[in-house]
PDB file of N, CA and C in Angstrom:
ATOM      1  N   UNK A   1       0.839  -1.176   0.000  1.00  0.00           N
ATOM      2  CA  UNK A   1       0.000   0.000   0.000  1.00  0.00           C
ATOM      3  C   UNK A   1       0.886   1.242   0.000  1.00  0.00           C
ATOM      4  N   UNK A   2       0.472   2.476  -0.541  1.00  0.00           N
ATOM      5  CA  UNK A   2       1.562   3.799  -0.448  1.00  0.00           C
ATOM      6  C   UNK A   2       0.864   4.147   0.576  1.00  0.00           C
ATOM      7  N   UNK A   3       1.812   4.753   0.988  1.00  0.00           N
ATOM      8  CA  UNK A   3       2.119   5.616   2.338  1.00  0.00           C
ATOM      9  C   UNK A   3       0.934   6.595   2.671  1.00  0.00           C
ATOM     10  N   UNK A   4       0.857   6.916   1.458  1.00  0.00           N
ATOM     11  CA  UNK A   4       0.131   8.223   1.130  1.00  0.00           C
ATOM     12  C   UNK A   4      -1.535   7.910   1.493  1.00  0.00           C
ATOM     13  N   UNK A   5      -2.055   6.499   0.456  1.00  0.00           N
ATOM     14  CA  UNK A   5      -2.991   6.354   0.896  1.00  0.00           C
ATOM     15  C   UNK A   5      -3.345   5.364   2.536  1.00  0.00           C
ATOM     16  N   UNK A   6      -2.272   5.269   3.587  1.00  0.00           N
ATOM     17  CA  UNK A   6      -2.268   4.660   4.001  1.00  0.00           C
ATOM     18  C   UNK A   6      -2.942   5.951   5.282  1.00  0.00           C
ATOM     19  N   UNK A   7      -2.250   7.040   5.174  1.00  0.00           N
ATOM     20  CA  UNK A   7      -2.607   8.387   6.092  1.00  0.00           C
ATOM     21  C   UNK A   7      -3.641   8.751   5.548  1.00  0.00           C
ATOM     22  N   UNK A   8      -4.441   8.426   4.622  1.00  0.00           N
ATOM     23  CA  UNK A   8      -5.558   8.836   4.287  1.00  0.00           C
ATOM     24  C   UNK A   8      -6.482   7.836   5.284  1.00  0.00           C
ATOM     25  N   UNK A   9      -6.416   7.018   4.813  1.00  0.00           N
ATOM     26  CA  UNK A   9      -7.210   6.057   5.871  1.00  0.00           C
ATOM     27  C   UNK A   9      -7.508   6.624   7.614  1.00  0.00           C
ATOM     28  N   UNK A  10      -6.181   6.385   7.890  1.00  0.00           N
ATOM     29  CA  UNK A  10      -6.179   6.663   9.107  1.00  0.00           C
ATOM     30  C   UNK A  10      -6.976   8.176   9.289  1.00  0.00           C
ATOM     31  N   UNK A  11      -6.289   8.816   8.773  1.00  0.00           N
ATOM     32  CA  UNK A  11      -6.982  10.632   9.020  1.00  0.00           C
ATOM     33  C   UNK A  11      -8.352  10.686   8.715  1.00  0.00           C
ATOM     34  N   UNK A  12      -9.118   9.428   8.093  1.00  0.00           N
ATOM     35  CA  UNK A  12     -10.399   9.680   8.027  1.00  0.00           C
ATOM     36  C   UNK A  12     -10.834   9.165   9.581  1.00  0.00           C
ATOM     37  N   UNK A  13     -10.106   7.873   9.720  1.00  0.00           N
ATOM     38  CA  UNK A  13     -10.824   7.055  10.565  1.00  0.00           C
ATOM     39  C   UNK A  13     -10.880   8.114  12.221  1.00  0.00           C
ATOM     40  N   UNK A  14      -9.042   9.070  12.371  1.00  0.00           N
ATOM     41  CA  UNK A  14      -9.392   9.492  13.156  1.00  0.00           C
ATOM     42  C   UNK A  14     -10.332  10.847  13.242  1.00  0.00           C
ATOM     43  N   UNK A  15     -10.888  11.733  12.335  1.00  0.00           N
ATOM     44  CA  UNK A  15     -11.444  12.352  12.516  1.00  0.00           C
ATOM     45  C   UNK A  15     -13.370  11.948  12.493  1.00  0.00           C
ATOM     46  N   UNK A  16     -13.650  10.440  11.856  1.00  0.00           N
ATOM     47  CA  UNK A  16     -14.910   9.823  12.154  1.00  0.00           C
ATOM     48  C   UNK A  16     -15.044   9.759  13.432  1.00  0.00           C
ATOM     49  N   UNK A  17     -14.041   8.549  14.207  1.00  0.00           N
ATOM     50  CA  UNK A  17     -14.045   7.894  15.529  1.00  0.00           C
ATOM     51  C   UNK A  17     -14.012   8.917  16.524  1.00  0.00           C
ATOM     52  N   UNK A  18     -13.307  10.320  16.051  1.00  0.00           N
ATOM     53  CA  UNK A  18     -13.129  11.224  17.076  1.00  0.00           C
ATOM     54  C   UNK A  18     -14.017  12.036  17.216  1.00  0.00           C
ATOM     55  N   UNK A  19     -15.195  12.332  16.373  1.00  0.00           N
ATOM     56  CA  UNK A  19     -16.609  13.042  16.062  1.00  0.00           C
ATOM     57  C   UNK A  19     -17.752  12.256  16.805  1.00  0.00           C
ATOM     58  N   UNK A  20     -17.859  11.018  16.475  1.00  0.00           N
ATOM     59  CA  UNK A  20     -18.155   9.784  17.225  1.00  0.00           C
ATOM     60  C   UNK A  20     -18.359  10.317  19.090  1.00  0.00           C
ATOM     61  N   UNK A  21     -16.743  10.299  18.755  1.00  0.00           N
ATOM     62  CA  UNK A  21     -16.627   9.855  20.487  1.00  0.00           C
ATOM     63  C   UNK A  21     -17.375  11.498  21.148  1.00  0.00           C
ATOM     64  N   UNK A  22     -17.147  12.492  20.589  1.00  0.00           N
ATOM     65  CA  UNK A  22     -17.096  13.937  21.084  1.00  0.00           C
ATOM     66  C   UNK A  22     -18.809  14.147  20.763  1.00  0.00           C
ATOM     67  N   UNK A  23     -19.580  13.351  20.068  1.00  0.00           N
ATOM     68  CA  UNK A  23     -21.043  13.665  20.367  1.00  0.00           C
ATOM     69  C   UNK A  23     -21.535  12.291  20.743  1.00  0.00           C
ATOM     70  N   UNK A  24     -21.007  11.595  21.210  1.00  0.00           N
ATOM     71  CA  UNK A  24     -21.667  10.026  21.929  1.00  0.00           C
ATOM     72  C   UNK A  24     -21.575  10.412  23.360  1.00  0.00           C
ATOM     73  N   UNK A  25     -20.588  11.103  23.868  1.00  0.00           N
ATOM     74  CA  UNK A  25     -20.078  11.890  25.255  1.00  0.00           C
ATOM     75  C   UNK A  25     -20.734  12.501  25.605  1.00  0.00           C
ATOM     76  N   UNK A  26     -21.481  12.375  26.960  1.00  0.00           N
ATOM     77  CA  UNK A  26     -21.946  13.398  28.188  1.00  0.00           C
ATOM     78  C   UNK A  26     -21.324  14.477  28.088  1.00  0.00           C
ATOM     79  N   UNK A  27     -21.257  15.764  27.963  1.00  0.00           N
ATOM     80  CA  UNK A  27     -20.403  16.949  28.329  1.00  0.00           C
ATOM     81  C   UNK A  27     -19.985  17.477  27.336  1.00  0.00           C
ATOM     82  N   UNK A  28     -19.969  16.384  26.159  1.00  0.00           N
ATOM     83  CA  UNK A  28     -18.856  16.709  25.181  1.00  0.00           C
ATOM     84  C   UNK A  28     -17.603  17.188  24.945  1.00  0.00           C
ATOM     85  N   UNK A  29     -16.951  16.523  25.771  1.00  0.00           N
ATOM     86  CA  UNK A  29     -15.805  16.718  26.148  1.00  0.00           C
ATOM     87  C   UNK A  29     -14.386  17.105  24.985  1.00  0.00           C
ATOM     88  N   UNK A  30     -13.686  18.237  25.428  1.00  0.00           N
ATOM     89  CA  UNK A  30     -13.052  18.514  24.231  1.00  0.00           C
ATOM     90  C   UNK A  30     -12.164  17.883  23.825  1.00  0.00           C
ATOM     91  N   UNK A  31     -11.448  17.207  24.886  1.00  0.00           N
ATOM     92  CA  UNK A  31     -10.357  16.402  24.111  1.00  0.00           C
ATOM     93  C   UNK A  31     -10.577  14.822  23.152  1.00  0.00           C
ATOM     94  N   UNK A  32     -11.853  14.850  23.019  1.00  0.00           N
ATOM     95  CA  UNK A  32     -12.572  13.817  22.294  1.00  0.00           C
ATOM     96  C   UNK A  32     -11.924  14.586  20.791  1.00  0.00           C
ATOM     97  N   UNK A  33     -11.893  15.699  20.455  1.00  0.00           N
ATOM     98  CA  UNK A  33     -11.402  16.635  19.332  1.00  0.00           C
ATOM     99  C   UNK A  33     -10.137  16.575  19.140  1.00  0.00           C
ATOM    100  N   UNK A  34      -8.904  16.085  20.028  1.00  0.00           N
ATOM    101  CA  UNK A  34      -8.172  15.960  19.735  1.00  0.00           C
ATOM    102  C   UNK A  34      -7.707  15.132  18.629  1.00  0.00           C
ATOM    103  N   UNK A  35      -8.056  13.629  18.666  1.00  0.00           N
ATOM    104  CA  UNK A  35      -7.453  13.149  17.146  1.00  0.00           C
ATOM    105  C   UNK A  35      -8.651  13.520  15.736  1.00  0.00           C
ATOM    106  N   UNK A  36      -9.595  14.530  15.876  1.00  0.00           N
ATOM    107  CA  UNK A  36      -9.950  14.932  14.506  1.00  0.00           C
ATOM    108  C   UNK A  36      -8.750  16.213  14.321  1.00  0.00           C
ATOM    109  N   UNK A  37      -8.213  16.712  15.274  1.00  0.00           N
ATOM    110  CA  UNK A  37      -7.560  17.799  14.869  1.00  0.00           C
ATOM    111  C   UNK A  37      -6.121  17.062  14.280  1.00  0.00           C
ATOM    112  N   UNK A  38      -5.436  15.692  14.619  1.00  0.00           N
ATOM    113  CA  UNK A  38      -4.466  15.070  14.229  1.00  0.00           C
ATOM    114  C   UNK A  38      -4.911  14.872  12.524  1.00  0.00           C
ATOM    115  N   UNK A  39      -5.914  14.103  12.623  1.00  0.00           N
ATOM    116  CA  UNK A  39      -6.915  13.469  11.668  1.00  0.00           C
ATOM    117  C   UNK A  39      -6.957  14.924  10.335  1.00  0.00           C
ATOM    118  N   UNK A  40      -7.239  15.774  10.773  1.00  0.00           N
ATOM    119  CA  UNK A  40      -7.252  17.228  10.100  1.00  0.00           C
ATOM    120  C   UNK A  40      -5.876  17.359   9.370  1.00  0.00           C
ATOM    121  N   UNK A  41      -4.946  17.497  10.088  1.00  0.00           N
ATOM    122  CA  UNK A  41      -3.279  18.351   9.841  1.00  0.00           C
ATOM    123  C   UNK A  41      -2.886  16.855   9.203  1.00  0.00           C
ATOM    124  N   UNK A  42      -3.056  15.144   9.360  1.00  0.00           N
ATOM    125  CA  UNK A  42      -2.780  14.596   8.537  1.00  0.00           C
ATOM    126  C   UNK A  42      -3.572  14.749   7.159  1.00  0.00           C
ATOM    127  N   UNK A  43      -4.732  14.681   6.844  1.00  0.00           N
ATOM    128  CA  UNK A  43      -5.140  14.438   5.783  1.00  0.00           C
ATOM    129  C   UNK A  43      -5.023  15.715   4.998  1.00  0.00           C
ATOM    130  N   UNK A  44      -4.580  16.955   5.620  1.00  0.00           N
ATOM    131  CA  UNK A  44      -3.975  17.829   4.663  1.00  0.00           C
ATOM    132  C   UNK A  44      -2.894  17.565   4.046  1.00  0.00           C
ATOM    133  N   UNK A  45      -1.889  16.577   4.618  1.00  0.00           N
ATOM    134  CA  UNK A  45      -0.964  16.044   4.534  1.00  0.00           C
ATOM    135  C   UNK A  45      -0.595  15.483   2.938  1.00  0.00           C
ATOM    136  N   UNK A  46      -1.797  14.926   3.074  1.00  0.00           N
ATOM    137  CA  UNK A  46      -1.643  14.046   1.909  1.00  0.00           C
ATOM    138  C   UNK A  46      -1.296  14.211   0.757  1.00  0.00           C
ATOM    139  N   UNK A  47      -1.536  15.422   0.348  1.00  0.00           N
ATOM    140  CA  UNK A  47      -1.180  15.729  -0.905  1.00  0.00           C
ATOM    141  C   UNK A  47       0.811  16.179  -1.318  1.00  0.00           C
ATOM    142  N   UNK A  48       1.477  16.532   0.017  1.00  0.00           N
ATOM    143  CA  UNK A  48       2.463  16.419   0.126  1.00  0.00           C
ATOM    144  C   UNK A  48       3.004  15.356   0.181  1.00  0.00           C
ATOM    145  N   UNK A  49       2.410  14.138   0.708  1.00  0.00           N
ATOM    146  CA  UNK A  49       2.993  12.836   0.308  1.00  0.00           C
ATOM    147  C   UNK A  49       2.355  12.104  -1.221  1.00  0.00           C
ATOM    148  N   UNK A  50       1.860  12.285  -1.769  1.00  0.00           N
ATOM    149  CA  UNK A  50       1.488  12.234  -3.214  1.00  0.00           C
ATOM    150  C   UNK A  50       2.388  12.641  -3.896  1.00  0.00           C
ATOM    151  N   UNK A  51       3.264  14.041  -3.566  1.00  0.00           N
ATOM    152  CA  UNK A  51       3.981  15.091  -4.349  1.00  0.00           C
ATOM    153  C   UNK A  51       5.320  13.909  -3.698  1.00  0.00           C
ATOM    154  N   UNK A  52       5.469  13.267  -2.860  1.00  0.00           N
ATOM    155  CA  UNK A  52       7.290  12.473  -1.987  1.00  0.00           C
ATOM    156  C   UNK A  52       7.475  13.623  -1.901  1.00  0.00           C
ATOM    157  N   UNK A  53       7.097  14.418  -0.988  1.00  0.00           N
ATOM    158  CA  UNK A  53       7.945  15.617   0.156  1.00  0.00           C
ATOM    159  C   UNK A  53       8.402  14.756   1.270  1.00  0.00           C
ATOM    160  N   UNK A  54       9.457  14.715   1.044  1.00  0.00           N
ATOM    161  CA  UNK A  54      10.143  13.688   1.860  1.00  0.00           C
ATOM    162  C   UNK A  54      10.013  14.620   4.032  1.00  0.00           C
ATOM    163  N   UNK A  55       9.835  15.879   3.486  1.00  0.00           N
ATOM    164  CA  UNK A  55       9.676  16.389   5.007  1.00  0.00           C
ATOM    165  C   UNK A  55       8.245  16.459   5.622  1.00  0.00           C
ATOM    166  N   UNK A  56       7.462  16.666   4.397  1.00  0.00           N
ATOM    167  CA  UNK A  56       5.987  15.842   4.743  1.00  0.00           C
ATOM    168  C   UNK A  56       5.919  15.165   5.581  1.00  0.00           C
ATOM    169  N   UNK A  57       6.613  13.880   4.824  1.00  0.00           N
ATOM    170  CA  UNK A  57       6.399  12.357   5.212  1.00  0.00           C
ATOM    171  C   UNK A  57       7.035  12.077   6.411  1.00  0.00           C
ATOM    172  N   UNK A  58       7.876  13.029   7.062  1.00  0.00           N
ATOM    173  CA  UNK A  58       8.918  12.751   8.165  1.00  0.00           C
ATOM    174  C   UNK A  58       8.127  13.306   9.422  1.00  0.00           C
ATOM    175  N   UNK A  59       7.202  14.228   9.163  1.00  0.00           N
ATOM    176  CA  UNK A  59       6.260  15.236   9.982  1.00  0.00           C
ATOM    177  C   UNK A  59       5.079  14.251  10.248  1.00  0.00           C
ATOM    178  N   UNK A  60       4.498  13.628   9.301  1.00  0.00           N
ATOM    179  CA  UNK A  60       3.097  12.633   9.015  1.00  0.00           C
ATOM    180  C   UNK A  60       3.440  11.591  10.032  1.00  0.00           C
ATOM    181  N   UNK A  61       5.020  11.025   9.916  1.00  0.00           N
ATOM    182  CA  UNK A  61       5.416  10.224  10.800  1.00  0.00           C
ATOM    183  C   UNK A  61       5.596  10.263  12.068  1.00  0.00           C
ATOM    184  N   UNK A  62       6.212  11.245  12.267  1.00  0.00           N
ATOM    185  CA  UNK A  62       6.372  11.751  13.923  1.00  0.00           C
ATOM    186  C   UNK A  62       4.679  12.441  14.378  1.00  0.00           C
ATOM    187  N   UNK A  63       3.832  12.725  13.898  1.00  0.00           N
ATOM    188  CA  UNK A  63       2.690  13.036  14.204  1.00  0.00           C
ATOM    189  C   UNK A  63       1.988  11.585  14.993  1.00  0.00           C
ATOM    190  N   UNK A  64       2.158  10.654  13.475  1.00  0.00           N
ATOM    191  CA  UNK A  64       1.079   9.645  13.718  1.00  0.00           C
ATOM    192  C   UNK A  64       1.895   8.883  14.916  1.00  0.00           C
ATOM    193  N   UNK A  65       3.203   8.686  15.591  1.00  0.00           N
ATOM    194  CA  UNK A  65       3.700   8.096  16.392  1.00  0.00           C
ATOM    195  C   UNK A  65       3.212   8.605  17.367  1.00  0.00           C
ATOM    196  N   UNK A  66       3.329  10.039  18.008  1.00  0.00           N
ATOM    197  CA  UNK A  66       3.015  10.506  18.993  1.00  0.00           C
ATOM    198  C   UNK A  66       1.413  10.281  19.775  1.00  0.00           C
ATOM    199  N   UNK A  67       0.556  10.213  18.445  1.00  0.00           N
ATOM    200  CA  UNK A  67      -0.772  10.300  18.279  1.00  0.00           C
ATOM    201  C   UNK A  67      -0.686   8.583  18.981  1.00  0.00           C
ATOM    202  N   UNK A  68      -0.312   7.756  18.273  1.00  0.00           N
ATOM    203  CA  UNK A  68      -0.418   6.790  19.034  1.00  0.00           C
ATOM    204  C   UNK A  68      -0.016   6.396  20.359  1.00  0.00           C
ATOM    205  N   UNK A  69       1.314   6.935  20.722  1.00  0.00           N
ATOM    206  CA  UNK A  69       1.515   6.476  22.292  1.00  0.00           C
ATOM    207  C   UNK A  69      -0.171   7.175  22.820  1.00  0.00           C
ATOM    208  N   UNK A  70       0.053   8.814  22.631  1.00  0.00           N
ATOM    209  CA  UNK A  70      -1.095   9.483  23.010  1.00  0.00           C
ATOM    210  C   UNK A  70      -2.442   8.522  23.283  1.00  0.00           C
ATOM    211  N   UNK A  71      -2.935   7.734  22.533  1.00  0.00           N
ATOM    212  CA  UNK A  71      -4.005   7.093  22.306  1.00  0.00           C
ATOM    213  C   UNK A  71      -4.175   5.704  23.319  1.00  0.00           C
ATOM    214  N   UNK A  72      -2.554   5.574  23.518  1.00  0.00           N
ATOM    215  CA  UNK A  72      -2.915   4.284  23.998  1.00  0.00           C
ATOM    216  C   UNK A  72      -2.336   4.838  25.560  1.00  0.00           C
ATOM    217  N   UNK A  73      -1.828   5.850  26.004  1.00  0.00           N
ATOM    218  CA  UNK A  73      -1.809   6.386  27.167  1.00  0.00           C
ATOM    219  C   UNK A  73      -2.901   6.668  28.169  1.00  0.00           C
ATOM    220  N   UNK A  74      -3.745   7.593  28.506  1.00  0.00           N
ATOM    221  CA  UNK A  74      -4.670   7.903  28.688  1.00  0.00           C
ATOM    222  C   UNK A  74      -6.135   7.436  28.502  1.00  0.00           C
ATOM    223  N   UNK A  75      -6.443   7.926  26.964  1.00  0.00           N
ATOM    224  CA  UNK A  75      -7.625   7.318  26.585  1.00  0.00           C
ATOM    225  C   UNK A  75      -8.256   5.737  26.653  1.00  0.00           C
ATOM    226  N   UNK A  76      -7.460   5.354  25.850  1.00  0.00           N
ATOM    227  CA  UNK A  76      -7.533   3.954  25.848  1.00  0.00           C
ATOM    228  C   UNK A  76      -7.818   3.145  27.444  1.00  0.00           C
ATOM    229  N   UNK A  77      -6.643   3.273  28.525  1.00  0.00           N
ATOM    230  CA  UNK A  77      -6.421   3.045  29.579  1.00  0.00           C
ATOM    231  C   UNK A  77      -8.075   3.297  30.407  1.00  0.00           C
ATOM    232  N   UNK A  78      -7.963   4.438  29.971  1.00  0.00           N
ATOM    233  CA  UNK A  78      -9.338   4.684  30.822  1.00  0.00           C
ATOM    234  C   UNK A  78     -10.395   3.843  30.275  1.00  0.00           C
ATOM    235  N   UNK A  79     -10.615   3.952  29.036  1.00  0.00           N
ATOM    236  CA  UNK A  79     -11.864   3.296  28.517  1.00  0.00           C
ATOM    237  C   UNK A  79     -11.584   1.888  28.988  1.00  0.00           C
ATOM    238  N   UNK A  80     -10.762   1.244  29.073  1.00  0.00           N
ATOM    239  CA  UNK A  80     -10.964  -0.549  29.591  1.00  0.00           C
ATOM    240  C   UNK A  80     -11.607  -0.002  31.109  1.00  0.00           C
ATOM    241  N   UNK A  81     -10.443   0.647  31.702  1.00  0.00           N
ATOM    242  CA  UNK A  81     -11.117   0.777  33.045  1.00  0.00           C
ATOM    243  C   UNK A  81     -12.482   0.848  33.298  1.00  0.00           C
ATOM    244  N   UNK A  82     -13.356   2.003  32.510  1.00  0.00           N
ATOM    245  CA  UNK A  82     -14.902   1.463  32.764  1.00  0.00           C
ATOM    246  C   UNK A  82     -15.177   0.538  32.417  1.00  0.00           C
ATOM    247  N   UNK A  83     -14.307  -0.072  31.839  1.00  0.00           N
ATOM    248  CA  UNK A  83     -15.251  -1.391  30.999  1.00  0.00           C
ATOM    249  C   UNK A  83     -16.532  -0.919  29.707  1.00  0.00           C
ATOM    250  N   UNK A  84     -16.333   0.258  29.042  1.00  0.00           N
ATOM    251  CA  UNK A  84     -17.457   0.482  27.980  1.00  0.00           C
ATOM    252  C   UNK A  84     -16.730  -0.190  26.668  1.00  0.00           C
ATOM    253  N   UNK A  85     -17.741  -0.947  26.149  1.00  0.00           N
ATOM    254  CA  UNK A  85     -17.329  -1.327  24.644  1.00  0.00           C
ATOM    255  C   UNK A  85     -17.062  -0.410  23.672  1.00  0.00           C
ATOM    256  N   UNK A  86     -18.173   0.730  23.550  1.00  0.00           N
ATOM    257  CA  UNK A  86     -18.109   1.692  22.266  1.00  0.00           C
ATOM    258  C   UNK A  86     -16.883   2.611  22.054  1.00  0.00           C
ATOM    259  N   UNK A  87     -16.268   3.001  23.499  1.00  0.00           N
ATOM    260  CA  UNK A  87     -15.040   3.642  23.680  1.00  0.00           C
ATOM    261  C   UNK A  87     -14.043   2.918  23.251  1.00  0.00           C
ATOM    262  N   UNK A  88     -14.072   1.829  23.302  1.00  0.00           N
ATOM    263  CA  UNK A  88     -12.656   0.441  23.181  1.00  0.00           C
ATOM    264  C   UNK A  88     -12.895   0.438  21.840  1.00  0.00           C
ATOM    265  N   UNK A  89     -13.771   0.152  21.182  1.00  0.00           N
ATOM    266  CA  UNK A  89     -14.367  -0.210  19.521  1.00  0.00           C
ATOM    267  C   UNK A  89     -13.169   1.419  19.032  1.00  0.00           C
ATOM    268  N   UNK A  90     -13.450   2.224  19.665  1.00  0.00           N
ATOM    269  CA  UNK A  90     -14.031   3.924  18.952  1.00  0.00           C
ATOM    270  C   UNK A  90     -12.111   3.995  18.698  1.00  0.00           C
ATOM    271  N   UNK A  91     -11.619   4.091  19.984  1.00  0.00           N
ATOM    272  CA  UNK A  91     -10.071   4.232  20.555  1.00  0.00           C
ATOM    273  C   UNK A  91      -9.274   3.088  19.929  1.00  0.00           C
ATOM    274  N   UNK A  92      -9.728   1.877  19.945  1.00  0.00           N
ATOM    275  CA  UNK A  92      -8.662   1.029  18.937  1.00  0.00           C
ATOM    276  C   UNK A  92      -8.919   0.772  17.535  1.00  0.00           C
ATOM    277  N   UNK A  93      -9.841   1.097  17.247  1.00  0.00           N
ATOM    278  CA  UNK A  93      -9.615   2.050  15.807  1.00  0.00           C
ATOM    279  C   UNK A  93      -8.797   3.187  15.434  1.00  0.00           C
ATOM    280  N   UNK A  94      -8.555   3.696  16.421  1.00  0.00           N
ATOM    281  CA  UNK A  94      -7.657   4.828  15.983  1.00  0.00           C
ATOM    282  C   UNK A  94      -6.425   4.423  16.073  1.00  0.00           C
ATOM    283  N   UNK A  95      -6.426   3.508  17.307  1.00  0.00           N
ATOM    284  CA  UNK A  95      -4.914   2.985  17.612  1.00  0.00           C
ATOM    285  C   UNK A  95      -4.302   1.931  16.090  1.00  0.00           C
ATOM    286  N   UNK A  96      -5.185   1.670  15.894  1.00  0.00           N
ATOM    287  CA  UNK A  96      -5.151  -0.091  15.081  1.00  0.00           C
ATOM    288  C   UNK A  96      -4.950   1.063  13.575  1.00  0.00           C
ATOM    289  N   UNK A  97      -5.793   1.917  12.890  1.00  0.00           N
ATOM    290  CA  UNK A  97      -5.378   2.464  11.747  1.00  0.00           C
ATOM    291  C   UNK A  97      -4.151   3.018  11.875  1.00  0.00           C
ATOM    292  N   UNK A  98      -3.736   3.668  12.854  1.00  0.00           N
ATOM    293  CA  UNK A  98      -2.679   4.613  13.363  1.00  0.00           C
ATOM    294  C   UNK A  98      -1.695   3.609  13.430  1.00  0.00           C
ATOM    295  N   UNK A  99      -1.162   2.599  13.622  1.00  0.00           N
ATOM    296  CA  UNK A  99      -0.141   1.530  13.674  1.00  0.00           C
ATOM    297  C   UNK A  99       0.052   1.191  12.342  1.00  0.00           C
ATOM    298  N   UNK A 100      -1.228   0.749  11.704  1.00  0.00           N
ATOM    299  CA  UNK A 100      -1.091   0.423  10.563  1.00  0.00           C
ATOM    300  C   UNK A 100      -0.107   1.295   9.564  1.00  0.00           C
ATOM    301  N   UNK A 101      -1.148   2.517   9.723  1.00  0.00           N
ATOM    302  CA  UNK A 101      -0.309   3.886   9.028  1.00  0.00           C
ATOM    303  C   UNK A 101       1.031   3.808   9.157  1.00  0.00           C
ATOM    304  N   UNK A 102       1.790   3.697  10.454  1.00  0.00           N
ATOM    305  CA  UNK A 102       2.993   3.756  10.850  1.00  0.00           C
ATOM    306  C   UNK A 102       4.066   2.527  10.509  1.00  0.00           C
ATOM    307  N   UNK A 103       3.442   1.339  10.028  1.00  0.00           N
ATOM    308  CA  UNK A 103       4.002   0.481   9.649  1.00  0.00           C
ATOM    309  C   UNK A 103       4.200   0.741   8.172  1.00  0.00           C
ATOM    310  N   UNK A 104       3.187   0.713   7.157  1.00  0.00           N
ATOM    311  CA  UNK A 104       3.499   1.068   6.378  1.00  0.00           C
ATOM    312  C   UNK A 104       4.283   2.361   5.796  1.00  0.00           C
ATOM    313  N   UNK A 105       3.928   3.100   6.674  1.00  0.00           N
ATOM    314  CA  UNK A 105       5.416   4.764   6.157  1.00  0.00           C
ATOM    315  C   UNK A 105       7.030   3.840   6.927  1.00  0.00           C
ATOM    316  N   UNK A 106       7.068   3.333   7.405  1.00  0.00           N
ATOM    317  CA  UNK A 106       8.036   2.299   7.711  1.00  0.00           C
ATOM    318  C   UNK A 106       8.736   2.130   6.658  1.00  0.00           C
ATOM    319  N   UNK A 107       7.540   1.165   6.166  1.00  0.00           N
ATOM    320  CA  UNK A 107       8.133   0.175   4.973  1.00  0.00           C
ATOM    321  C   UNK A 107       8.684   0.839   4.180  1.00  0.00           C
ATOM    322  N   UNK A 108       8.011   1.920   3.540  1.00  0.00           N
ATOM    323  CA  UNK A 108       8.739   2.608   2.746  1.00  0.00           C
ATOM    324  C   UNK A 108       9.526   3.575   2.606  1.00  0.00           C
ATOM    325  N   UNK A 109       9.913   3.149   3.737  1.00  0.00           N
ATOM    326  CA  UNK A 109      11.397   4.252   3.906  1.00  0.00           C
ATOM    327  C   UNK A 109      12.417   3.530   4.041  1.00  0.00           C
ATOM    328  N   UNK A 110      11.611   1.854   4.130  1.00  0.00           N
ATOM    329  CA  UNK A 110      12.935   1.434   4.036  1.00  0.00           C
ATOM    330  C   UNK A 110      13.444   0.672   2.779  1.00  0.00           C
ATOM    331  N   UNK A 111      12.137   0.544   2.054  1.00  0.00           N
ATOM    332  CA  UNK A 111      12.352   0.642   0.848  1.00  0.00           C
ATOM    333  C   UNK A 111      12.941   1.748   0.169  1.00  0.00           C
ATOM    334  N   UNK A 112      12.915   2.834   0.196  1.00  0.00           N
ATOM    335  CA  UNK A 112      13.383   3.781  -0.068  1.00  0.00           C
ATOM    336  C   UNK A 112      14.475   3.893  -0.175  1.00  0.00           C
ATOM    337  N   UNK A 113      15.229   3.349   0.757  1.00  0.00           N
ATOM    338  CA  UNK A 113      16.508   3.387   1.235  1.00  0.00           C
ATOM    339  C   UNK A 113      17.472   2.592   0.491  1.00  0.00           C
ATOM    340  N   UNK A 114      17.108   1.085   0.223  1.00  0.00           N
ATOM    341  CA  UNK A 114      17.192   0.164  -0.628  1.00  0.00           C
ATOM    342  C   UNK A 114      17.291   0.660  -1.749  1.00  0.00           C
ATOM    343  N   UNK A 115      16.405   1.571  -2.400  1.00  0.00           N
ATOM    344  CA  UNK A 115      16.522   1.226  -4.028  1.00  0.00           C
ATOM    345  C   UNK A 115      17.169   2.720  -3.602  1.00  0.00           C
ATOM    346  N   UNK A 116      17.517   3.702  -2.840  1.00  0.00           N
ATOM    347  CA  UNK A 116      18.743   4.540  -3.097  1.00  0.00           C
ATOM    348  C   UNK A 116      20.136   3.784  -3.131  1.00  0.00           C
ATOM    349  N   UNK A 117      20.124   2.763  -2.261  1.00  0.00           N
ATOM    350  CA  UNK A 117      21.634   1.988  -2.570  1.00  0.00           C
ATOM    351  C   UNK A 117      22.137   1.210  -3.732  1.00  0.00           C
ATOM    352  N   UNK A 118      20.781   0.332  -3.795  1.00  0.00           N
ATOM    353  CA  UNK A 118      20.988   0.045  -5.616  1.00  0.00           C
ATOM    354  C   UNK A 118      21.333   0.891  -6.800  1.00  0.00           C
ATOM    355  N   UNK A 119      20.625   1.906  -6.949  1.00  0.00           N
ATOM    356  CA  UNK A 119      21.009   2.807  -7.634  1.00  0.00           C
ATOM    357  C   UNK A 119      22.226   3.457  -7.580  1.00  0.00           C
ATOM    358  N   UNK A 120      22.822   3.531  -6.502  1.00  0.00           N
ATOM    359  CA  UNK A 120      23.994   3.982  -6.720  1.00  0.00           C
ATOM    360  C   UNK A 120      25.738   2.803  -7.076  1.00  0.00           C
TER     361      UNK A 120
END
């Protein structure tokens, strides 16, 4: 899969799951907004990784890493703690696209890397 459409995925999923969570919520709590705002600044992204802006792709990366410890710090933690399903469903979706994402911009950097050595 490219990279490119791989942060697409994810940046949808987190700005669905994170809309989700921020009107399924009592209070409506704001930091439910936090990964649509990740979800946001990646899927603007995208078109810089379409273009291989290689500093894009280095930014997309360190985003979606952070986003994940983030996800599985706090949020996540808490949601087992009540024990609610829809939060666990909502949060490892984000976690689970967000890994994904990160595996694949992986790959191809390290592919990348590879066919720079061949080539030379």
């Amino acid at each position: 899969m490219k990279p490119y459409r791989a942060n697409m995925i994810n940046a949808i999923c987190l700005i669905l799951m994170g809309l989700w969570g921020y009107f399924a919520t009592d209070g409506r709590p704001p930091t439910a907004l936090i990964p649509v705002g990740f979800g946001v600044v990646l899927l603007l992204a995208t078109k810089g990784m379409v273009a291989e802006n290689k500093m894009i792709a280095h930014v997309v990366v360190l985003l979606t890493a952070v986003l994940i410890l983030m996800l599985i710090g706090m949020p996540f933690r808490k949601a087992l703690g009540r024990e609610e399903v829809l939060p666990i469903i909502r949060i490892g979706a984000m976690i689970g696209t967000s890994i994904f994402a990160f595996i694949v911009f992986i790959k191809s950097f390290i592919a990348a890397k590879k066919a720079r050595k061949t080539a030379n």
